[in-house]
Protein backbone atom coordinates (compact mmCIF):
# COMPACT_ATOMS: atom_id res chain seq x y z
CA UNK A 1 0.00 0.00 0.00
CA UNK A 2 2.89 2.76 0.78
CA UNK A 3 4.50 1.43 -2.56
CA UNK A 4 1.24 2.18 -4.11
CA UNK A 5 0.94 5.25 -2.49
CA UNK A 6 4.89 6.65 -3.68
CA UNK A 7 3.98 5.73 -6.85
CA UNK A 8 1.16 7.83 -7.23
CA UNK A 9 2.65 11.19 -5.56
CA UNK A 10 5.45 10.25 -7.72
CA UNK A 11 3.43 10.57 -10.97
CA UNK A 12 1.67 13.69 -9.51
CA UNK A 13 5.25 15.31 -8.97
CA UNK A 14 6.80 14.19 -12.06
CA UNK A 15 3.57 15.56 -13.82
CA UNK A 16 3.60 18.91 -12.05
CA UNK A 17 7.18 18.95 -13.17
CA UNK A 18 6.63 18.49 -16.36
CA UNK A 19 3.94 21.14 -16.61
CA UNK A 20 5.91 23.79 -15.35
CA UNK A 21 9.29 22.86 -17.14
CA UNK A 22 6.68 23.44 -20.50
CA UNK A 23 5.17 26.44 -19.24
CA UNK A 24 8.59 27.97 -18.80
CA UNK A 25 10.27 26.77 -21.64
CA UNK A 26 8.26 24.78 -24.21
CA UNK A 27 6.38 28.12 -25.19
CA UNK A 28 7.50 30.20 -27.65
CA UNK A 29 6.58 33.70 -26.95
CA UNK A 30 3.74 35.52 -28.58
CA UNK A 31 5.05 38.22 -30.82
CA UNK A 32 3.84 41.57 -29.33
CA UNK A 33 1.69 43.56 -31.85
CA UNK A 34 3.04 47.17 -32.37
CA UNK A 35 0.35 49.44 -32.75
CA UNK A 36 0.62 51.78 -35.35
CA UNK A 37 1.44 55.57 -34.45
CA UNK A 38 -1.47 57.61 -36.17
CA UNK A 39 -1.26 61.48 -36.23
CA UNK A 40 -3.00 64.23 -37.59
CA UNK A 41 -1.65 65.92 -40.69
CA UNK A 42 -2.99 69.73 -40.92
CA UNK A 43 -3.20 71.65 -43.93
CA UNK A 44 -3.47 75.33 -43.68
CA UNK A 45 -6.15 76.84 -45.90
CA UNK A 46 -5.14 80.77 -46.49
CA UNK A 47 -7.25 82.82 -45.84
CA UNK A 48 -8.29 80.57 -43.15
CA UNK A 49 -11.82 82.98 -42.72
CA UNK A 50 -13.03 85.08 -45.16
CA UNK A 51 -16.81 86.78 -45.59
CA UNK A 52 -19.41 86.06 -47.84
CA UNK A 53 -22.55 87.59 -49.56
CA UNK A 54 -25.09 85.46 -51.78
CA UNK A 55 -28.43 87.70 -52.52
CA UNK A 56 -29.51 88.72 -48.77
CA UNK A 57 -27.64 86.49 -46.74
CA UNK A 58 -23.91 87.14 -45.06
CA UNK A 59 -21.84 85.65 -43.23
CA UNK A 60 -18.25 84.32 -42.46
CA UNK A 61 -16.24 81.06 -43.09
CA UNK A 62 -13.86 81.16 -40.22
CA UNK A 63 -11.40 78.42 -38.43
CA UNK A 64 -10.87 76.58 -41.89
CA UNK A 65 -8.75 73.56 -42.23
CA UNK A 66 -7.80 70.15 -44.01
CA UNK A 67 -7.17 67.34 -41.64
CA UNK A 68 -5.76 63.85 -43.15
CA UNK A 69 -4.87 60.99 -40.24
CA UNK A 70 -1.95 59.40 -41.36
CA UNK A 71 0.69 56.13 -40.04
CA UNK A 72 3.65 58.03 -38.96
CA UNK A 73 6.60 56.61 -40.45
CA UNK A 74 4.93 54.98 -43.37
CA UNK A 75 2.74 58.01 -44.56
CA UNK A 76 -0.25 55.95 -45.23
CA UNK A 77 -3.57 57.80 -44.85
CA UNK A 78 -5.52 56.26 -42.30
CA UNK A 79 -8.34 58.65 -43.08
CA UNK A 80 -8.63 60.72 -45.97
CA UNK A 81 -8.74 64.47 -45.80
CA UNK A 82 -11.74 66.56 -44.54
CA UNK A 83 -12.82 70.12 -44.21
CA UNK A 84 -14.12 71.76 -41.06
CA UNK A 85 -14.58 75.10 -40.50
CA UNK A 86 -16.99 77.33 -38.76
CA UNK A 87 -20.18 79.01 -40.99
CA UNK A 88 -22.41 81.90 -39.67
CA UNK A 89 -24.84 83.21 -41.87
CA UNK A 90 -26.87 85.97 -41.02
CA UNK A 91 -29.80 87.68 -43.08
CA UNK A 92 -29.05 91.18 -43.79
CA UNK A 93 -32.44 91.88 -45.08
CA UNK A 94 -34.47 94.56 -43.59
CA UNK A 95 -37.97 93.07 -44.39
CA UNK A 96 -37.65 89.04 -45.60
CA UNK A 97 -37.56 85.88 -43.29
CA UNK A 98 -35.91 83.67 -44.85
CA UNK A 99 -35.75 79.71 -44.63
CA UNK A 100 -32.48 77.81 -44.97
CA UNK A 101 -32.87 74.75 -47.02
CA UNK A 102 -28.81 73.52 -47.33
CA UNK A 103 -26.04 74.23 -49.55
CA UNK A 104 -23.57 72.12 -51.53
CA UNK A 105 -19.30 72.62 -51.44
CA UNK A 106 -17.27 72.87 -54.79
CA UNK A 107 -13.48 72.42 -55.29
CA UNK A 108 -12.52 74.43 -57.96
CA UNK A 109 -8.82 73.86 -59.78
CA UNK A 110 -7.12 76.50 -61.33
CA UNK A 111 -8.92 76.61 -64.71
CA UNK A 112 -12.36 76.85 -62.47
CA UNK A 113 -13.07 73.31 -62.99
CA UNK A 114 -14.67 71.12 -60.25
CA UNK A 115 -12.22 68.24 -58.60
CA UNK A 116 -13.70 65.41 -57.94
CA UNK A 117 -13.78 63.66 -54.88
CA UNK A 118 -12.78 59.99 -54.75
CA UNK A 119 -15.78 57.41 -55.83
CA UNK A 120 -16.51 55.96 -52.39
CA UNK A 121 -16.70 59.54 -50.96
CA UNK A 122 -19.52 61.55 -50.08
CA UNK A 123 -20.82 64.87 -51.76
CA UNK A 124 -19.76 67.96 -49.45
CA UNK A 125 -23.00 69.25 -48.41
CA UNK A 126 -24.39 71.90 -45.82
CA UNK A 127 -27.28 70.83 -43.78
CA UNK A 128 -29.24 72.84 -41.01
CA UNK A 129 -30.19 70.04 -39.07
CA UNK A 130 -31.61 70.81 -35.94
CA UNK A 131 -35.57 72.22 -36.64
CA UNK A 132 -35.09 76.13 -35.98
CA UNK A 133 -31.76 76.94 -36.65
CA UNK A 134 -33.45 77.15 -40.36
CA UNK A 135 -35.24 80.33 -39.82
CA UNK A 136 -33.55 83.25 -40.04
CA UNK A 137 -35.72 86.88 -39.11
CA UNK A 138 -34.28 90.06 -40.71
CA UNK A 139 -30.66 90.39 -38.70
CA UNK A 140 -30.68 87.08 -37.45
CA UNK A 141 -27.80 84.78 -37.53
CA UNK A 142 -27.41 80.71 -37.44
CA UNK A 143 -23.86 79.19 -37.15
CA UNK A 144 -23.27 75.59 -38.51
CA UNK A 145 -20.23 73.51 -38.26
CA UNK A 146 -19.06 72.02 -41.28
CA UNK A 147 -17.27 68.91 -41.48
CA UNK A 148 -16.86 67.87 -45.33
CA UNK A 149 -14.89 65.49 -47.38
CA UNK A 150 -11.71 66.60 -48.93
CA UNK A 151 -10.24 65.78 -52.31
CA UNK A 152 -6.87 64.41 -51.74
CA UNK A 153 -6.39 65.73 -55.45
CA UNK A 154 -6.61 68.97 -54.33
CA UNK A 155 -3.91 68.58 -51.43
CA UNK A 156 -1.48 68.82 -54.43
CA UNK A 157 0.54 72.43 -54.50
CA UNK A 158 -1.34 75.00 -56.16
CA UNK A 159 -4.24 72.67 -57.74
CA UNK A 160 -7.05 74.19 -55.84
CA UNK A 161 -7.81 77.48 -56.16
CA UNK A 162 -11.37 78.19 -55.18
CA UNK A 163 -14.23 76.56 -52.74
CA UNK A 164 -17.45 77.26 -53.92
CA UNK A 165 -20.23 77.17 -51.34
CA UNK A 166 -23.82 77.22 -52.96
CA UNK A 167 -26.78 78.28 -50.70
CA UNK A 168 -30.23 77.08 -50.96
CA UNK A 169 -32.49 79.12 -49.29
CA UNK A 170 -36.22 80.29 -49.45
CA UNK A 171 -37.09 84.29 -48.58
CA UNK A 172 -40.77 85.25 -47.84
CA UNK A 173 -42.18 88.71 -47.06
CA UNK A 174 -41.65 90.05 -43.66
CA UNK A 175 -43.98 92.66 -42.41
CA UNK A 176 -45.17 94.40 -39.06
CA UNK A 177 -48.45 95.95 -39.00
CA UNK A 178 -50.34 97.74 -36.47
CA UNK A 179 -54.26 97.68 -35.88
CA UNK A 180 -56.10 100.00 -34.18
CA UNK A 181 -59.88 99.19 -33.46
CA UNK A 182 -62.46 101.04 -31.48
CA UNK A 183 -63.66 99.73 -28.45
CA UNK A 184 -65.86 100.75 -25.45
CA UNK A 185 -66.61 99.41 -22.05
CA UNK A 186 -70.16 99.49 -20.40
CA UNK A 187 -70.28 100.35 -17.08
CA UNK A 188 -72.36 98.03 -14.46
C-alpha cells in the first residue's frame, strides 16, 4: 500500500514537473503587436476665414482647415482628408424671413473646374439640421459647423484654387403691421 501510495505522488510530482518545465520553456513567446502611431496631418487653408454675400444672406467662413490621419513613419492615410470650419450666416435683409434649405461645397482647380472627390466619398453638403436653426428673421444669424470630405487631389501644390459654397435658401415677405380698433366698455 505505501509502494502504491509513492507511486502515485510520484506521478503527480513528475507531472507537475513536467507542466511547469513546459510552461517555462516549451512556449515560444507571442510576438507583441506594435500598434501603429497615427497622427494628424494639418493643412493650412489661407485665408483661413473670409466673408461672404449670396443675394440677402452674409456671413463668415472662419477656423478653416484640411485634416488627413496618417501612419507616422509609413505616410499611409488612415483617413482621408476633410474640411471643417466654422459658418455663420446671417440675413441682412431689412424686411424678408428667410428659410435655410442647405447648400452644396465645390473644389474648384485653377482653370475653375470642379475636382472630384474619390468614388466611395460623399458629396460635401451643408445641412441645417436641428428644426429652428433654419429660420432666419431680418438680422438674425445661425452658425453651422461644417465637417466635409476633402479631395486628396486637391492637397497637391497650387491645384485648388477656389471653394465654392452654394446656398439654398427660401425668402418670404416680412412685415409688421399695427391695428387699431375702437372699443368701449359698459359700465355696471
Amino acid at each position: 500500500m505505501k509502494a502504491a501510495m509513492w507511486k502515485w505522488k510520484w506521478w503527480i510530482g513528475a507531472a507537475l514537473v513536467a507542466v511547469v518545465a513546459w510552461m517555462a520553456l516549451g512556449r515560444s513567446p507571442q510576438p507583441t503587436a506594435t500598434a501603429a502611431m497615427i497622427e494628424d496631418k494639418t493643412y493650412t487653408v489661407t485665408p483661413a476665414a473670409i466673408k461672404v454675400r449670396a443675394g440677402i444672406v452674409t456671413g463668415e467662413v472662419t477656423e478653416m482647415k484640411v485634416t488627413e490621419r496618417v501612419e507616422q513613419g509609413s505616410g499611409r492615410v488612415v483617413s482621408p482628408a476633410k474640411l471643417t470650419a466654422k459658418v455663420v450666416l446671417k440675413n441682412s435683409s431689412a424686411n424678408q424671413t428667410l428659410r435655410l434649405v442647405g447648400g452644396t461645397i465645390q473644389y474648384l482647380d485653377a482653370q475653375g473646374q470642379p475636382i472630384k472627390l474619390e468614388e466611395s466619398r460623399t458629396e460635401p453638403t451643408l445641412r441645417f439640421a436641428t428644426y429652428g436653426s433654419d429660420r432666419l428673421d431680418p438680422g438674425q444669424e445661425a452658425t453651422q459647423s461644417l465637417d466635409v470630405d476633402f479631395p486628396a487631389e486637391a492637397l497637391k501644390a497650387k491645384k485648388l484654387k477656389e471653394i465654392r459654397l452654394e446656398l439654398a435658401y427660401i425668402p418670404s415677405a416680412y412685415q409688421e403691421e399695427t391695428v387699431d380698433f375702437i372699443v368701449s366698455i359698459s359700465g355696471q
